[in-house]
C-alpha atoms as a PDB file:
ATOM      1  CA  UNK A   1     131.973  72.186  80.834  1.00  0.00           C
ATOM      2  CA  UNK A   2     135.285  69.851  81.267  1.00  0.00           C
ATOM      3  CA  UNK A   3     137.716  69.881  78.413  1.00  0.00           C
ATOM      4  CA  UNK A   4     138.203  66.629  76.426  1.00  0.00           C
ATOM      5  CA  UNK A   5     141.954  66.248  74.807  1.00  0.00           C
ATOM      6  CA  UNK A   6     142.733  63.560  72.520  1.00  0.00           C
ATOM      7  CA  UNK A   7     146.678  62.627  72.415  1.00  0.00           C
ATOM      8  CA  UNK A   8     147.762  59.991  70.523  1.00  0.00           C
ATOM      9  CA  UNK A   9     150.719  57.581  71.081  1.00  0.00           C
ATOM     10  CA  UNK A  10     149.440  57.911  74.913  1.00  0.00           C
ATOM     11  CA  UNK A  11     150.315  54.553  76.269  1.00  0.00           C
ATOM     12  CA  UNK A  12     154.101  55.300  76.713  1.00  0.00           C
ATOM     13  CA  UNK A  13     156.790  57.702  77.207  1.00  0.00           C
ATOM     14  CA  UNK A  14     155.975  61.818  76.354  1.00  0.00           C
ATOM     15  CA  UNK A  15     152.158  61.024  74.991  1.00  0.00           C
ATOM     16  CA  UNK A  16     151.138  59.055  78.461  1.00  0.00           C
ATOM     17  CA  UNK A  17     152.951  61.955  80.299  1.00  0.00           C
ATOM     18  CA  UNK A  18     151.091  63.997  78.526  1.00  0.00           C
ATOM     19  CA  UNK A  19     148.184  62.471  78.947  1.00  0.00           C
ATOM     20  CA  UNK A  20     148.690  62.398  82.806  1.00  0.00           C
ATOM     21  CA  UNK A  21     149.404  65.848  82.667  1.00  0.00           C
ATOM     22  CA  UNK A  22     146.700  67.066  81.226  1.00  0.00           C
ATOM     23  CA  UNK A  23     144.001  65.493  83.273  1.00  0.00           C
ATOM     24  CA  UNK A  24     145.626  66.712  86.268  1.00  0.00           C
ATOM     25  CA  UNK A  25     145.146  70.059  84.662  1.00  0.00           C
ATOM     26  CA  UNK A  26     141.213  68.879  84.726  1.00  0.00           C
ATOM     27  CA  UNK A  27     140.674  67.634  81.332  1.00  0.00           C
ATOM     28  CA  UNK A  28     138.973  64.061  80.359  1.00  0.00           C
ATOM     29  CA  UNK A  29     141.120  61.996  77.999  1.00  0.00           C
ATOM     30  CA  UNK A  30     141.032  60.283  74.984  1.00  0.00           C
ATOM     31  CA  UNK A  31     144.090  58.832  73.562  1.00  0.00           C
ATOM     32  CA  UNK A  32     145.130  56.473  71.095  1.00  0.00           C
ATOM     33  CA  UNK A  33     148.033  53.624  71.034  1.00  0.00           C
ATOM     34  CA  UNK A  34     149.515  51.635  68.419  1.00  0.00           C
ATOM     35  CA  UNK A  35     150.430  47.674  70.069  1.00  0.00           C
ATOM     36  CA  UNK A  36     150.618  48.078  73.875  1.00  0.00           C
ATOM     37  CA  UNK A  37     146.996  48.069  75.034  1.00  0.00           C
ATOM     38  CA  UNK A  38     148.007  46.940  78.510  1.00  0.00           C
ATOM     39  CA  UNK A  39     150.050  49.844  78.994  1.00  0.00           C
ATOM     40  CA  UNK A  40     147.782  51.783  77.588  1.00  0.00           C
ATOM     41  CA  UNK A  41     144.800  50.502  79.758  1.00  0.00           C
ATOM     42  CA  UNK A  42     146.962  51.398  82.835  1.00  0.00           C
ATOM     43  CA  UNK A  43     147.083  55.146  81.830  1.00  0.00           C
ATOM     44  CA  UNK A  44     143.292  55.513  81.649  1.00  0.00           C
ATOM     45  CA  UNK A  45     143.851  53.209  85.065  1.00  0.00           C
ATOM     46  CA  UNK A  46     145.212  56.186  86.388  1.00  0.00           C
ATOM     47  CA  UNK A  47     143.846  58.870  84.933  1.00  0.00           C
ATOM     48  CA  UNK A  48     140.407  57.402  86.625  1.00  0.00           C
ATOM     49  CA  UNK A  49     141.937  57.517  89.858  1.00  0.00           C
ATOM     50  CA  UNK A  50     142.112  61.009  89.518  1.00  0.00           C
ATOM     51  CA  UNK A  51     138.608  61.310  89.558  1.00  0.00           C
ATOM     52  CA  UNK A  52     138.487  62.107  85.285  1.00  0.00           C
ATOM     53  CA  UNK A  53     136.738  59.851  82.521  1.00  0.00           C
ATOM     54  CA  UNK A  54     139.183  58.359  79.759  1.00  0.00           C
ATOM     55  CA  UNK A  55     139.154  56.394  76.715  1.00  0.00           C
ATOM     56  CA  UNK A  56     141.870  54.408  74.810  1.00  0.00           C
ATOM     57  CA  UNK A  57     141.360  53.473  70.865  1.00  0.00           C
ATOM     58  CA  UNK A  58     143.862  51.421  68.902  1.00  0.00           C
ATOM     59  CA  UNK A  59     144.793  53.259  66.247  1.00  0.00           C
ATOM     60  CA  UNK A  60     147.897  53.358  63.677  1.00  0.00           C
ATOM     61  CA  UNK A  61     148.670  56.701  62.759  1.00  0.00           C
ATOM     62  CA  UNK A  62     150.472  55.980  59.517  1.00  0.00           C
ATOM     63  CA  UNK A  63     147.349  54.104  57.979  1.00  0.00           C
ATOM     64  CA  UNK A  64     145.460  56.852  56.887  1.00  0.00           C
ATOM     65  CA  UNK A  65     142.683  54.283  55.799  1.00  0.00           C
ATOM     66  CA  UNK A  66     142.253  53.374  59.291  1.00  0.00           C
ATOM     67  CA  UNK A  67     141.159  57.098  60.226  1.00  0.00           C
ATOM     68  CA  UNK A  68     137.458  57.411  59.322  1.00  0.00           C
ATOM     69  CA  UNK A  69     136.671  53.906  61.106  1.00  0.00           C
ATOM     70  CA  UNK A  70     138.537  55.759  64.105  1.00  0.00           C
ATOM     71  CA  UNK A  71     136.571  59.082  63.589  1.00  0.00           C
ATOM     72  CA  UNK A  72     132.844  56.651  63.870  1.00  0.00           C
ATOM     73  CA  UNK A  73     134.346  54.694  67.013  1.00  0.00           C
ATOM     74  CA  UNK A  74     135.664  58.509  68.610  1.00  0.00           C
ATOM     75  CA  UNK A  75     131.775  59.798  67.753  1.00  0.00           C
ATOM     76  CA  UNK A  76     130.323  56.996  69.920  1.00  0.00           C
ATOM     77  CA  UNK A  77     132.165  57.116  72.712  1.00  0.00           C
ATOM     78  CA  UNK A  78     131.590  60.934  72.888  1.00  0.00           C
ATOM     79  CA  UNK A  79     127.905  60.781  72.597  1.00  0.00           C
ATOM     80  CA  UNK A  80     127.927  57.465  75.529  1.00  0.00           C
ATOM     81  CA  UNK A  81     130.811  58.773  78.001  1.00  0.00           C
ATOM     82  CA  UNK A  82     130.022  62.614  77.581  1.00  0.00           C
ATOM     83  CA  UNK A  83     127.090  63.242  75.960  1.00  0.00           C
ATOM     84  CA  UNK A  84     129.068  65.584  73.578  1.00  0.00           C
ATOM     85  CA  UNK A  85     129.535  65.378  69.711  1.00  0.00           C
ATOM     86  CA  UNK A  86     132.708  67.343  70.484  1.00  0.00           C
ATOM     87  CA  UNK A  87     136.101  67.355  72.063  1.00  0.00           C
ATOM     88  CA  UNK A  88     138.059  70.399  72.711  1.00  0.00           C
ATOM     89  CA  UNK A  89     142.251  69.699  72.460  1.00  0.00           C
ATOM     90  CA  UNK A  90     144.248  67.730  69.941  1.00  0.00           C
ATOM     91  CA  UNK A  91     147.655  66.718  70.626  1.00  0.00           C
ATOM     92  CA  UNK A  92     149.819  65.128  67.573  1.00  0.00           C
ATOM     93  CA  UNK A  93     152.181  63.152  69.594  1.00  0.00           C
ATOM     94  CA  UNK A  94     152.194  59.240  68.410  1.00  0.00           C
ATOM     95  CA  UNK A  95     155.488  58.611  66.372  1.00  0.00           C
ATOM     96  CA  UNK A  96     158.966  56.953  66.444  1.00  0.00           C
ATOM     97  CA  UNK A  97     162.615  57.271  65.858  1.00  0.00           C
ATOM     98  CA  UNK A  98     164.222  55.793  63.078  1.00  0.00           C
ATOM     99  CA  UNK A  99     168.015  55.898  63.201  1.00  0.00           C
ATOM    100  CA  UNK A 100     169.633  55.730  60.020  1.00  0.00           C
ATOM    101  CA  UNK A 101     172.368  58.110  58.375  1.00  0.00           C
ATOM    102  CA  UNK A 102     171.743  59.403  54.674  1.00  0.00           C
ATOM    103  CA  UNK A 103     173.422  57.083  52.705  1.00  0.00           C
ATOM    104  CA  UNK A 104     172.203  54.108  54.962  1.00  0.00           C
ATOM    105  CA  UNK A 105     168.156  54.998  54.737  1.00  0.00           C
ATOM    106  CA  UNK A 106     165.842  52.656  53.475  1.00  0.00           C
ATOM    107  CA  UNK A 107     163.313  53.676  51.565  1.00  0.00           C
ATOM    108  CA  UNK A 108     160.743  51.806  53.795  1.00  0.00           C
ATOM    109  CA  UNK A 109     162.082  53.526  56.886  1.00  0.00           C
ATOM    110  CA  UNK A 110     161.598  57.515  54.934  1.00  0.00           C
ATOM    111  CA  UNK A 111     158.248  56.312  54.240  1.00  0.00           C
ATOM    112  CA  UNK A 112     157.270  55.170  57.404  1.00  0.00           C
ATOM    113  CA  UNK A 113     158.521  58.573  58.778  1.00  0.00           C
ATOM    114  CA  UNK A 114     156.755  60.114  56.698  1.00  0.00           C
ATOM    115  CA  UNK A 115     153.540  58.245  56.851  1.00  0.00           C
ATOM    116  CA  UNK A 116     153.676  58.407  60.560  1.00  0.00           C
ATOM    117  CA  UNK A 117     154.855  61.896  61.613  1.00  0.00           C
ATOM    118  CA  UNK A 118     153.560  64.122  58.745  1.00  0.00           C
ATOM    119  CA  UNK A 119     151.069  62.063  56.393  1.00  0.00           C
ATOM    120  CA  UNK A 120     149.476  60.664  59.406  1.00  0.00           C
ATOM    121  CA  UNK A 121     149.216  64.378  61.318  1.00  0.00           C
ATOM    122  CA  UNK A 122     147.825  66.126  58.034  1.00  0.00           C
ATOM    123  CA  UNK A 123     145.379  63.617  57.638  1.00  0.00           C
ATOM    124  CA  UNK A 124     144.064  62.710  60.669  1.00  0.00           C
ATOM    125  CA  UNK A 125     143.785  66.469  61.734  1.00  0.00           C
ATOM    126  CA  UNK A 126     141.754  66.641  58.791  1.00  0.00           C
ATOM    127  CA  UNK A 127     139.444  63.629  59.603  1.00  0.00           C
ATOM    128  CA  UNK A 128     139.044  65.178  63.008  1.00  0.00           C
ATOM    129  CA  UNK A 129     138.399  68.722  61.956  1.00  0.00           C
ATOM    130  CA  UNK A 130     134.591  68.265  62.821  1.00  0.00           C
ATOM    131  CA  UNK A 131     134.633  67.356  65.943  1.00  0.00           C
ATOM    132  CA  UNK A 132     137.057  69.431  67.200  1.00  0.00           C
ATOM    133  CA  UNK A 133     135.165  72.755  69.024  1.00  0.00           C
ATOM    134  CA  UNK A 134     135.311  76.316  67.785  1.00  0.00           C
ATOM    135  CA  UNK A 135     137.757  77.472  70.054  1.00  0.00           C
ATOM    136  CA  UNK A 136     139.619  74.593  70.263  1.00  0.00           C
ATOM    137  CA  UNK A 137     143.680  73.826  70.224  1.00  0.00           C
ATOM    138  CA  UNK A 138     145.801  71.662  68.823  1.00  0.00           C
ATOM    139  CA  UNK A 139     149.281  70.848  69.440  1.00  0.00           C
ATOM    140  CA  UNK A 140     151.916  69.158  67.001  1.00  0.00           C
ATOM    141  CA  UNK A 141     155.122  67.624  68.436  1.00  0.00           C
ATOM    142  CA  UNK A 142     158.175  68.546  66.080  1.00  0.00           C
ATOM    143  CA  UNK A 143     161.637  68.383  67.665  1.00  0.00           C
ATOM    144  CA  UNK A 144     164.912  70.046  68.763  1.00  0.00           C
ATOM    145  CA  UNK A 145     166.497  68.090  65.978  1.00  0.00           C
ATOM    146  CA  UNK A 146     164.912  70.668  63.270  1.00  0.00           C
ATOM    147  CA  UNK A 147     167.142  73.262  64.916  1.00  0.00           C
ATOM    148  CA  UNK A 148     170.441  71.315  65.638  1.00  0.00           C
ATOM    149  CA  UNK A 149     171.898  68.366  63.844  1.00  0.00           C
ATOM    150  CA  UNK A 150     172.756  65.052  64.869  1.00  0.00           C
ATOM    151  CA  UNK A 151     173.829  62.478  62.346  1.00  0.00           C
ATOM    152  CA  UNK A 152     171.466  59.443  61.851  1.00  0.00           C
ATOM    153  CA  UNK A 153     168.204  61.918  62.125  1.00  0.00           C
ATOM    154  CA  UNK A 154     167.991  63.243  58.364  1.00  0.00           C
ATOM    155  CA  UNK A 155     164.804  61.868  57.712  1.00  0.00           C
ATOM    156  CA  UNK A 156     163.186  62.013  61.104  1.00  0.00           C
ATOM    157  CA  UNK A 157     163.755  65.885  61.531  1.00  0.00           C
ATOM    158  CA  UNK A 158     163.081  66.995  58.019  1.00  0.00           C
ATOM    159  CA  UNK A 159     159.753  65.579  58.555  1.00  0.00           C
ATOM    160  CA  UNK A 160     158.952  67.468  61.579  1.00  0.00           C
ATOM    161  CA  UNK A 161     160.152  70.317  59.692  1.00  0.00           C
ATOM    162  CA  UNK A 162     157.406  69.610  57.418  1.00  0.00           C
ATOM    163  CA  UNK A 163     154.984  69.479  60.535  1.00  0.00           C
ATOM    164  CA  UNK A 164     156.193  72.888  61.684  1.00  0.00           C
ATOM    165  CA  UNK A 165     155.381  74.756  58.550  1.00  0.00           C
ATOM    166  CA  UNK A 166     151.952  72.707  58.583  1.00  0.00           C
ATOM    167  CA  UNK A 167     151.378  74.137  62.161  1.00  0.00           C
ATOM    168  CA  UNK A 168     151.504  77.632  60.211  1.00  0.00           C
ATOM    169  CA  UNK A 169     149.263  76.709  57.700  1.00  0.00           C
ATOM    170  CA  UNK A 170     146.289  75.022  59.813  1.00  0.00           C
ATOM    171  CA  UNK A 171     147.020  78.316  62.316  1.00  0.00           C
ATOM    172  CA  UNK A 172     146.017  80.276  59.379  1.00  0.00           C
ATOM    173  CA  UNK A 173     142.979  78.573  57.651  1.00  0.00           C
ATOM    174  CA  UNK A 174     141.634  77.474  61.451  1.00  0.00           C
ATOM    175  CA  UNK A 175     141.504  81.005  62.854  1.00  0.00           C
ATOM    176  CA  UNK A 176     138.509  81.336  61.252  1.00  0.00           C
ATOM    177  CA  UNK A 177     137.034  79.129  63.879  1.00  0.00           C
ATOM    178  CA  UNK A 178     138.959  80.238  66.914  1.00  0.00           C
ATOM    179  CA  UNK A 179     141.006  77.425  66.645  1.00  0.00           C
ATOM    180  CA  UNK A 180     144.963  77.976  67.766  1.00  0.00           C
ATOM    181  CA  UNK A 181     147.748  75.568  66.834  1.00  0.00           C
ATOM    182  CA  UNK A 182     151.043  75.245  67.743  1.00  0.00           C
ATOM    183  CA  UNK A 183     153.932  73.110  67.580  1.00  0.00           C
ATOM    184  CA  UNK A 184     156.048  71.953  70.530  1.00  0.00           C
ATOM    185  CA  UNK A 185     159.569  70.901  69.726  1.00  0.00           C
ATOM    186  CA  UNK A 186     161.021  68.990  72.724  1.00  0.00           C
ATOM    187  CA  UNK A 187     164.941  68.222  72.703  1.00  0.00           C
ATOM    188  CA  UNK A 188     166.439  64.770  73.804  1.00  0.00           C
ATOM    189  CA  UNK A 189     164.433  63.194  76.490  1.00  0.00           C
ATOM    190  CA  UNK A 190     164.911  60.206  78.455  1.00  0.00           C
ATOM    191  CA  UNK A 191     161.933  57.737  76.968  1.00  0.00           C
ATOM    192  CA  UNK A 192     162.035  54.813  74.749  1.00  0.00           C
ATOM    193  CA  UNK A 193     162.652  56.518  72.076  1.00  0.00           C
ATOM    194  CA  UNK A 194     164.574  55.591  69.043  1.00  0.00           C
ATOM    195  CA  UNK A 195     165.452  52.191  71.272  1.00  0.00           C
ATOM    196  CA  UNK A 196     166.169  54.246  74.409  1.00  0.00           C
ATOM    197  CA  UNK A 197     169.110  55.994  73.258  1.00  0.00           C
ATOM    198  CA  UNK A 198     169.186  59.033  75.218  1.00  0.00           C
ATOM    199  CA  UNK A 199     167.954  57.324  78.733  1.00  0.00           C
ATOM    200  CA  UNK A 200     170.254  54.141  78.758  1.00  0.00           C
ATOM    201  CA  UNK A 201     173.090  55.021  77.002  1.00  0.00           C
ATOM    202  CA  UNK A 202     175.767  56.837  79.588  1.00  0.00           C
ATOM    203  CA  UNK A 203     177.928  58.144  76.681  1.00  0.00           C
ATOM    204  CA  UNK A 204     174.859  60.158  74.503  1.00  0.00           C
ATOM    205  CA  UNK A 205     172.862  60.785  77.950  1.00  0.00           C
ATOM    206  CA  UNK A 206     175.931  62.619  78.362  1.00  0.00           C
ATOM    207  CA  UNK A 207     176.406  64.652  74.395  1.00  0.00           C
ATOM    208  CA  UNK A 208     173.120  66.217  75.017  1.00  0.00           C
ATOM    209  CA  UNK A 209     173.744  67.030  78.291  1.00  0.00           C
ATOM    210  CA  UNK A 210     176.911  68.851  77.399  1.00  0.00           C
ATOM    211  CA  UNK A 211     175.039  70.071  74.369  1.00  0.00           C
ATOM    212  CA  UNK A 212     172.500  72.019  77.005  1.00  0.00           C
ATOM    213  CA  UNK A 213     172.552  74.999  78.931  1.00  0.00           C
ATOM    214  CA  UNK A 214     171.253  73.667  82.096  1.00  0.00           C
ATOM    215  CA  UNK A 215     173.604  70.701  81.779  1.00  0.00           C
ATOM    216  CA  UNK A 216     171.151  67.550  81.187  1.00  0.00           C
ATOM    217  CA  UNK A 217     168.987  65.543  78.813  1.00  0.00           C
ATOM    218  CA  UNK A 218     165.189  65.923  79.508  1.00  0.00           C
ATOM    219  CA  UNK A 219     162.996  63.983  81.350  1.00  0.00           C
ATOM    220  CA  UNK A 220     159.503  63.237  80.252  1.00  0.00           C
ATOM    221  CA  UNK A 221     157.903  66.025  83.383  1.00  0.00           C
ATOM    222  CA  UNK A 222     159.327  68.165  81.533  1.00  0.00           C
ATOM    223  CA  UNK A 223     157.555  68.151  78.663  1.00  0.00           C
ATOM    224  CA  UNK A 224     153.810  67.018  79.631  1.00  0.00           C
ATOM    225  CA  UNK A 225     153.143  69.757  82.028  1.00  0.00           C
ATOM    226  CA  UNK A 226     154.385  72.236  79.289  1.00  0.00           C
ATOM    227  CA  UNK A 227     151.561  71.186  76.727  1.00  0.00           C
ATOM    228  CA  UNK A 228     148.658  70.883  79.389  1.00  0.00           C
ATOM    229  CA  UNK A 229     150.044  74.896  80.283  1.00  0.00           C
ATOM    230  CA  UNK A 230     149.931  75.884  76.546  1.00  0.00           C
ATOM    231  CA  UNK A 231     145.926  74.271  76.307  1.00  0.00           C
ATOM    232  CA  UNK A 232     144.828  76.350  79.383  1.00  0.00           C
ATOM    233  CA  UNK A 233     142.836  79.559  79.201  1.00  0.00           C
ATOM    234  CA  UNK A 234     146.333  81.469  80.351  1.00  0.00           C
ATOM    235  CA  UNK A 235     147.978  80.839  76.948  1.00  0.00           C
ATOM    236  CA  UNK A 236     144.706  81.744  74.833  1.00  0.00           C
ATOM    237  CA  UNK A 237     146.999  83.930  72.622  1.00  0.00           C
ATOM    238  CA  UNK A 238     149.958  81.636  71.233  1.00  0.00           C
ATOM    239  CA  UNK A 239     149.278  80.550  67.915  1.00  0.00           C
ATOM    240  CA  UNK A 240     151.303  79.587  65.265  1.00  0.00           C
ATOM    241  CA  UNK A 241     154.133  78.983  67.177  1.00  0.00           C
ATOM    242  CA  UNK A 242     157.243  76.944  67.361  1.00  0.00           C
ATOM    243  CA  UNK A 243     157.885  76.465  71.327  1.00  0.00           C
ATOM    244  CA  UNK A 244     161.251  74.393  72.038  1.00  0.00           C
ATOM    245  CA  UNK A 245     161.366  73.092  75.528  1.00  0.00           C
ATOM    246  CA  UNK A 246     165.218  71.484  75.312  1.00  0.00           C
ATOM    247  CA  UNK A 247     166.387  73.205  78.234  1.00  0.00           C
ATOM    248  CA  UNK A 248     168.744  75.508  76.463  1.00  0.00           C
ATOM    249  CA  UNK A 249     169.800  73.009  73.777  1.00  0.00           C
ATOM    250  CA  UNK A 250     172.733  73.787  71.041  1.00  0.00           C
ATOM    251  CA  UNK A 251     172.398  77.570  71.967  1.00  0.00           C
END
């Protein structure tokens, strides 16, 4: 039987190479996005061209109130694109940067954080828990910046250190039903995130490059292809894992 994954944040930058990745792996798609539906529409565009089904749902991942509407709307289209009342793979990607120091943080920007990259993943994990197959995976993005510091990221990495230690927990209570989960901590990457900062700008393109072993900032290939590796039947025995893909970064 294929394998469905569900990654949200899909329509741009790691979640829609993710995405990609995965379905050239073999996998149908369903992913989420939060504004850009066009862009969004072009990734299951192109994962059809591939020859695999996908779906796209709006959905904001730091309204928790919005997740049981998305659950009944996820149901459906299993039951009329697959026949299933199951998918198989969940990947915790949607999220943002916030750039702010300590002493400059808003309280509305630690809340978002925290509604979006830990409130939001506990939650919605949670929502999903029944449909997601005995045997299944899921995968939480965390970040290089819970290892190494960079000012400005306070509040963005200490809640992905809260996601890591959550990845522990749902490893635990889950392997009751087969289910593994890790958490994959990229380092900086050359997307849109946090403005762009790492792909446009020369002069902190060039900190992290310095700041890793094999002498460059990421690129977004390098981190989709990981995550469709760690679903396959090959890595049936990592759980509860931390799994930095920075390319050697602050070592």
């Amino acid at each position: 039987m294929t394998k469905i994954a569900l990654i949200t944040g899909a329509s741009r930058g790691l979640g829609r190479n993710t995405a990609l990745a995965i379905a050239r792996s073999g996998s149908d798609i369903i992913m989420t996005y939060h504004s850009r539906r066009e862009e969004a529409e072009s990734v299951v565009a192109e994962i059809a061209g591939m020859g695999r089904k996908a779906v796209a749902f709006q959905l904001d991942t730091g309204d928790v109130s919005a997740f049981t509407p998305f659950c009944e709307r996820l149901r459906k289209a299993l039951h009329e694109t697959w026949q299933r009342d199951t998918f198989d793979h969940l990947v915790n990607n949607a999220g943002h940067g916030d750039y702010a120091l300590i002493g400059e943080t808003s309280e509305a920007q630690f809340d978002r954080l925290v509604d979006v990259h830990f409130k939001g993943v506990y939650f919605l994990a949670q929502t999903l828990l029944p449909l997601i197959v005995d045997g299944g995976r899921i995968v939480n993005l965390s970040s290089g910046l819970t290892r190494v510091t960079y000012p400005g990221y306070a509040a963005y990495a200490a809640v992905k250190g809260a996601v890591e230690v959550l990845t522990r927990y749902m490893a635990r209570e889950l392997g009751g039903r087969g289910i593994a989960v890790n958490t994959v901590a990229p380092g900086a990457i050359e997307t849109d995130f946090g403005g762009g900062a790492v792909r446009d700008n020369p002069e902190i393109n060039r900190i992290f490059a310095d700041m890793t072993a094999l002498g460059r900032a990421g690129v977004p290939d390098d981190i989709g292809p990981m995550i469709a590796s760690l679903l396959s039947a090959d890595n049936r025995w990592v759980n509860a894992q931390r799994i930095e893909v920075s390319g050697g970064q602050g070592i």
